[in-house]
C-alpha atoms as a PDB file:
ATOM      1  CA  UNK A   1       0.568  26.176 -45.921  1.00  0.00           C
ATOM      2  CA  UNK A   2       3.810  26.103 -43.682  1.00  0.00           C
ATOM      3  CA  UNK A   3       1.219  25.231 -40.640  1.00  0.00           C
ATOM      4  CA  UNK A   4       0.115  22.201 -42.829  1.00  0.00           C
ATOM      5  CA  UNK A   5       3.420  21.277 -43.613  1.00  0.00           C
ATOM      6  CA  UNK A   6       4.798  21.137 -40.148  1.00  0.00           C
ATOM      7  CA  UNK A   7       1.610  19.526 -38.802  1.00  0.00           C
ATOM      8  CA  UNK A   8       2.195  16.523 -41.524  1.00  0.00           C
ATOM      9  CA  UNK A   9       5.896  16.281 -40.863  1.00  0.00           C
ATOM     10  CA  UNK A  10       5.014  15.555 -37.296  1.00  0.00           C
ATOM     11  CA  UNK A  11       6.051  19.081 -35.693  1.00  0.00           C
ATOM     12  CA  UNK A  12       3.527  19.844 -33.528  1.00  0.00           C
ATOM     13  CA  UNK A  13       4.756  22.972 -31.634  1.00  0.00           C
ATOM     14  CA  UNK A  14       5.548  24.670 -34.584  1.00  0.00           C
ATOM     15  CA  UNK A  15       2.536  23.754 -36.265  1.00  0.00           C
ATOM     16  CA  UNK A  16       0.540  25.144 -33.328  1.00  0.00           C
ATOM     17  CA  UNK A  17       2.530  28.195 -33.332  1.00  0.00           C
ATOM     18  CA  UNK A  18       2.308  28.804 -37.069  1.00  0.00           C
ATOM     19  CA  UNK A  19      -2.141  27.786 -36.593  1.00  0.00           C
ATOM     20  CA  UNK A  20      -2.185  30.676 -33.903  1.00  0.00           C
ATOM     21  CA  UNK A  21       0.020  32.899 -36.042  1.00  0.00           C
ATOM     22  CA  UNK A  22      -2.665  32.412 -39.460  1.00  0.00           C
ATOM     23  CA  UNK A  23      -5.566  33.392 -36.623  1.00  0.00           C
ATOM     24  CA  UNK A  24      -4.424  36.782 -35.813  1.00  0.00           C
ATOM     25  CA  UNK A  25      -4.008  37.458 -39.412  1.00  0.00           C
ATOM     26  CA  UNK A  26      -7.118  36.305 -40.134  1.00  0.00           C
ATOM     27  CA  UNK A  27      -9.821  35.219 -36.846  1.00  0.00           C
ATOM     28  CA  UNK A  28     -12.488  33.916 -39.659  1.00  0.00           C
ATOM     29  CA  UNK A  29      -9.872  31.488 -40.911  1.00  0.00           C
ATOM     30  CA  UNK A  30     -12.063  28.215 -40.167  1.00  0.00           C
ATOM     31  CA  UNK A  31      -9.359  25.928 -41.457  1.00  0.00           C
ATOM     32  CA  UNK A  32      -6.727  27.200 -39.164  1.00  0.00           C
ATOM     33  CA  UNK A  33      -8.989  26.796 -36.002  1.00  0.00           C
ATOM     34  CA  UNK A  34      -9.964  23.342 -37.089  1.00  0.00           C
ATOM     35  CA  UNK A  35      -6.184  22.033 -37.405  1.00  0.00           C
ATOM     36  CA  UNK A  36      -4.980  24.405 -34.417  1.00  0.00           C
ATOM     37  CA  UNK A  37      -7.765  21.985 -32.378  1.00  0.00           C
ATOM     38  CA  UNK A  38      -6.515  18.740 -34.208  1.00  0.00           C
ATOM     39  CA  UNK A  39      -2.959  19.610 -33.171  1.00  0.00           C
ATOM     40  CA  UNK A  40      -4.062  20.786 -29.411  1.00  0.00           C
ATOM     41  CA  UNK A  41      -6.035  17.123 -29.446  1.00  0.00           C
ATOM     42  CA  UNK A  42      -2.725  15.368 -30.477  1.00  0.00           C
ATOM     43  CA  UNK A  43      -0.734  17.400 -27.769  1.00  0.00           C
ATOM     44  CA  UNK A  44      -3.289  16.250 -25.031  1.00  0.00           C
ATOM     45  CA  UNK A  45      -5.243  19.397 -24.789  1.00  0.00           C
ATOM     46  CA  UNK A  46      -8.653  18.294 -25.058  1.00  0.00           C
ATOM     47  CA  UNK A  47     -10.249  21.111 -23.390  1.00  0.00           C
ATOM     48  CA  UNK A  48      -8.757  24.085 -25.438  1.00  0.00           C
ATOM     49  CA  UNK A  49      -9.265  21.852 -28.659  1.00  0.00           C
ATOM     50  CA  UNK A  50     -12.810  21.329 -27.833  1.00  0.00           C
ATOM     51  CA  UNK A  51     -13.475  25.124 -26.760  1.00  0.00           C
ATOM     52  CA  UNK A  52     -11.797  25.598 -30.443  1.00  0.00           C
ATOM     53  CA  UNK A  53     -14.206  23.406 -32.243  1.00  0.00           C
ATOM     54  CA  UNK A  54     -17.232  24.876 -30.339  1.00  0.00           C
ATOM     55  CA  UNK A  55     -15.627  28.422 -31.707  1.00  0.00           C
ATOM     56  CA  UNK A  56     -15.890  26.902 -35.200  1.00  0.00           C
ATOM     57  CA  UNK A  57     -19.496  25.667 -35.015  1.00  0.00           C
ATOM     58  CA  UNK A  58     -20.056  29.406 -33.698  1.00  0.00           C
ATOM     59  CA  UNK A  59     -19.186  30.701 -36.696  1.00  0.00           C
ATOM     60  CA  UNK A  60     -20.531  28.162 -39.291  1.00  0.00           C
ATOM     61  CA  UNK A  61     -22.770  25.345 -37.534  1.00  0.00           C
ATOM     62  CA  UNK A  62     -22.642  23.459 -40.512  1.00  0.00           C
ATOM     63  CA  UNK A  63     -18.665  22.876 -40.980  1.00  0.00           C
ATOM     64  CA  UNK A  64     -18.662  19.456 -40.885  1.00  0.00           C
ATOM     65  CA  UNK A  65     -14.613  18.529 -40.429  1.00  0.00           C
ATOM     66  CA  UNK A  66     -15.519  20.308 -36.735  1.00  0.00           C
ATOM     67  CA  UNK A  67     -17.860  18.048 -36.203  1.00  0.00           C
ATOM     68  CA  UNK A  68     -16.022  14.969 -37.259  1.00  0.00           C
ATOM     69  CA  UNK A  69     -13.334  15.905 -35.121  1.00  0.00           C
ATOM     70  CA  UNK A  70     -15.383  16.826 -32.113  1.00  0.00           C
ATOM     71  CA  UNK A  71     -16.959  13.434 -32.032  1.00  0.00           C
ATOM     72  CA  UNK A  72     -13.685  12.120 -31.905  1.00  0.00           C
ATOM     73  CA  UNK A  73     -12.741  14.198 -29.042  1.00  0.00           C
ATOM     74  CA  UNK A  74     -15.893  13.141 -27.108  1.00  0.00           C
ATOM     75  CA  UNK A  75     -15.432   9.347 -28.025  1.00  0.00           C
ATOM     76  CA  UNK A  76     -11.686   9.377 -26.455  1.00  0.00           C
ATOM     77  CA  UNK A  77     -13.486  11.273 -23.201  1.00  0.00           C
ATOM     78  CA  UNK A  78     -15.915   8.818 -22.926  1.00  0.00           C
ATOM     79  CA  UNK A  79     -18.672  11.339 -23.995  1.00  0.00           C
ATOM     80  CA  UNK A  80     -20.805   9.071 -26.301  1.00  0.00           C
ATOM     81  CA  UNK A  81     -23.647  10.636 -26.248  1.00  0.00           C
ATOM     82  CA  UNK A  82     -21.726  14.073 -27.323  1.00  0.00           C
ATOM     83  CA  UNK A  83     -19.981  11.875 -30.053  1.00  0.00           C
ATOM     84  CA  UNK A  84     -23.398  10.303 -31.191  1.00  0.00           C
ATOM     85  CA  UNK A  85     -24.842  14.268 -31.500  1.00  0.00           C
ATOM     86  CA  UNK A  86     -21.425  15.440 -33.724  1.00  0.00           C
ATOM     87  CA  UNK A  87     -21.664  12.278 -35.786  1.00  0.00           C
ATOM     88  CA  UNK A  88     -25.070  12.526 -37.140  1.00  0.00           C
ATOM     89  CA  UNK A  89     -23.932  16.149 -37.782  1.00  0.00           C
ATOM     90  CA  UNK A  90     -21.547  15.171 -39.705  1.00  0.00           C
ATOM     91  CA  UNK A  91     -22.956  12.409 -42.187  1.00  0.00           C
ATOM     92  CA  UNK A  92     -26.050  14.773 -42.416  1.00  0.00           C
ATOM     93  CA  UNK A  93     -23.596  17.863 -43.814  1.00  0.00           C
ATOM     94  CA  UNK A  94     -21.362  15.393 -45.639  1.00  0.00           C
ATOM     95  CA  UNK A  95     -23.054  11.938 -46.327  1.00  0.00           C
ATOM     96  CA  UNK A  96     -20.485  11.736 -48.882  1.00  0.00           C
ATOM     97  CA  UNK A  97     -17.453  12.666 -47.277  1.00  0.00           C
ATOM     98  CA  UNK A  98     -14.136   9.806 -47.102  1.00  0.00           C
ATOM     99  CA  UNK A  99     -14.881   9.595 -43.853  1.00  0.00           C
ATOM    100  CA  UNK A 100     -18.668   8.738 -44.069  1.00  0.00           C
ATOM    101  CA  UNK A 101     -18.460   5.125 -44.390  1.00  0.00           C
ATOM    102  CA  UNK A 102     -16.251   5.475 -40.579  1.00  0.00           C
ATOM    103  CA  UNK A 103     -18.944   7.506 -38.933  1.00  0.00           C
ATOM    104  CA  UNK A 104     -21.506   5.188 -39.615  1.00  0.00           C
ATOM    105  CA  UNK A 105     -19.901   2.102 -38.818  1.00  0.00           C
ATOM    106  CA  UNK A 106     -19.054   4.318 -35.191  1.00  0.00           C
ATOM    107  CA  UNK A 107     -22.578   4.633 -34.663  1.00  0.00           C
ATOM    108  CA  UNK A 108     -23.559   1.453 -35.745  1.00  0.00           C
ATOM    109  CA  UNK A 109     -20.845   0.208 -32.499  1.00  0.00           C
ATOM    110  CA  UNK A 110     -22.305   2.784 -30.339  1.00  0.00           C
ATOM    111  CA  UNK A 111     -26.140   2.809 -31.146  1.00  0.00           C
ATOM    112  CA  UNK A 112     -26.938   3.182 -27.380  1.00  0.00           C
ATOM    113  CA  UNK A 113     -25.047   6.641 -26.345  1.00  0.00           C
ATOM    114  CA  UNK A 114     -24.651   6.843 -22.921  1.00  0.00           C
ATOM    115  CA  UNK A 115     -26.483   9.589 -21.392  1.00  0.00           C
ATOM    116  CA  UNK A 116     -24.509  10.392 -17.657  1.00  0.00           C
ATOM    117  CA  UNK A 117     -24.654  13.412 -15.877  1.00  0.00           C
ATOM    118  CA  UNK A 118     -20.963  13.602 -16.358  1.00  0.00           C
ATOM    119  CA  UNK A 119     -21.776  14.835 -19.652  1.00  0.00           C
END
C-alpha cells in the first residue's frame, strides 16, 4: 500500500524502491511487478519495464492490466504491430474493463499495424 501511495503522490524513486522491496517478499506478487513496470515506464526505462511485463505474462498470460500497459509501451516505441497484438489481448480478457472503450478506439486509429523488421 505505501508503494501505491508514493506512486500516486508522484514519488517515483521511492515508489520503485518500495515495488522492488514487496517482490523479494513476495516474487508471485503480480500487482507489484505490474506498477514496478508502470513506474520504470514513467522514469524512461522502457526496456526493464517491458522485460517486467513479459515476466508478468510468464506467470499468468491472461493478466490483462500487463497487457494494457505493454501496448502502451509499444505504441510510444513505435511498435504498432506489438501494440495491436497486446490490445486485442486485452479487450479479449477484459471487454469490460474502464479502459475498453480506449483500446478500441486505439485500434480503430491504428487498424493497419506496421509490420518492420525493427520489431
Amino acid at each position: 500500500m505505501l508503494a501505491e501511495t508514493l506512486y500516486r503522490a508522484g514519488d517515483l524513486a521511492a515508489a520503485r524502491e518500495r515495488y522492488y522491496t514487496v517482490i523479494e517478499l513476495d516474487e508471485d506478487h503480480l500487482e507489484a511487478r505490474t506498477s514496478l513496470a508502470c513506474v520504470l515506464a514513467e522514469q524512461g526505462d522502457l526496456e526493464l519495464a517491458t522485460a517486467a511485463l513479459e515476466g508478468v505474462l510468464k506467470q499468468q498470460p491472461d493478466y490483462a492490466d500487463a497487457h494494457w500497459h505493454l501496448a502502451g509501451i509499444h505504441t510510444e516505441t513505435g511498435c504498432r504491430a506489438k501494440a495491436h497484438h497486446h490490445l486485442l489481448h486485452f479487450l479479449s480478457l477484459a471487454p469490460e474493463s474502464p479502459w475498453a472503450n480506449l483500446a478500441r478506439e486505439k485500434l480503430s486509429h491504428d487498424s493497419l499495424p506496421n509490420h518492420d523488421a525493427s520489431e
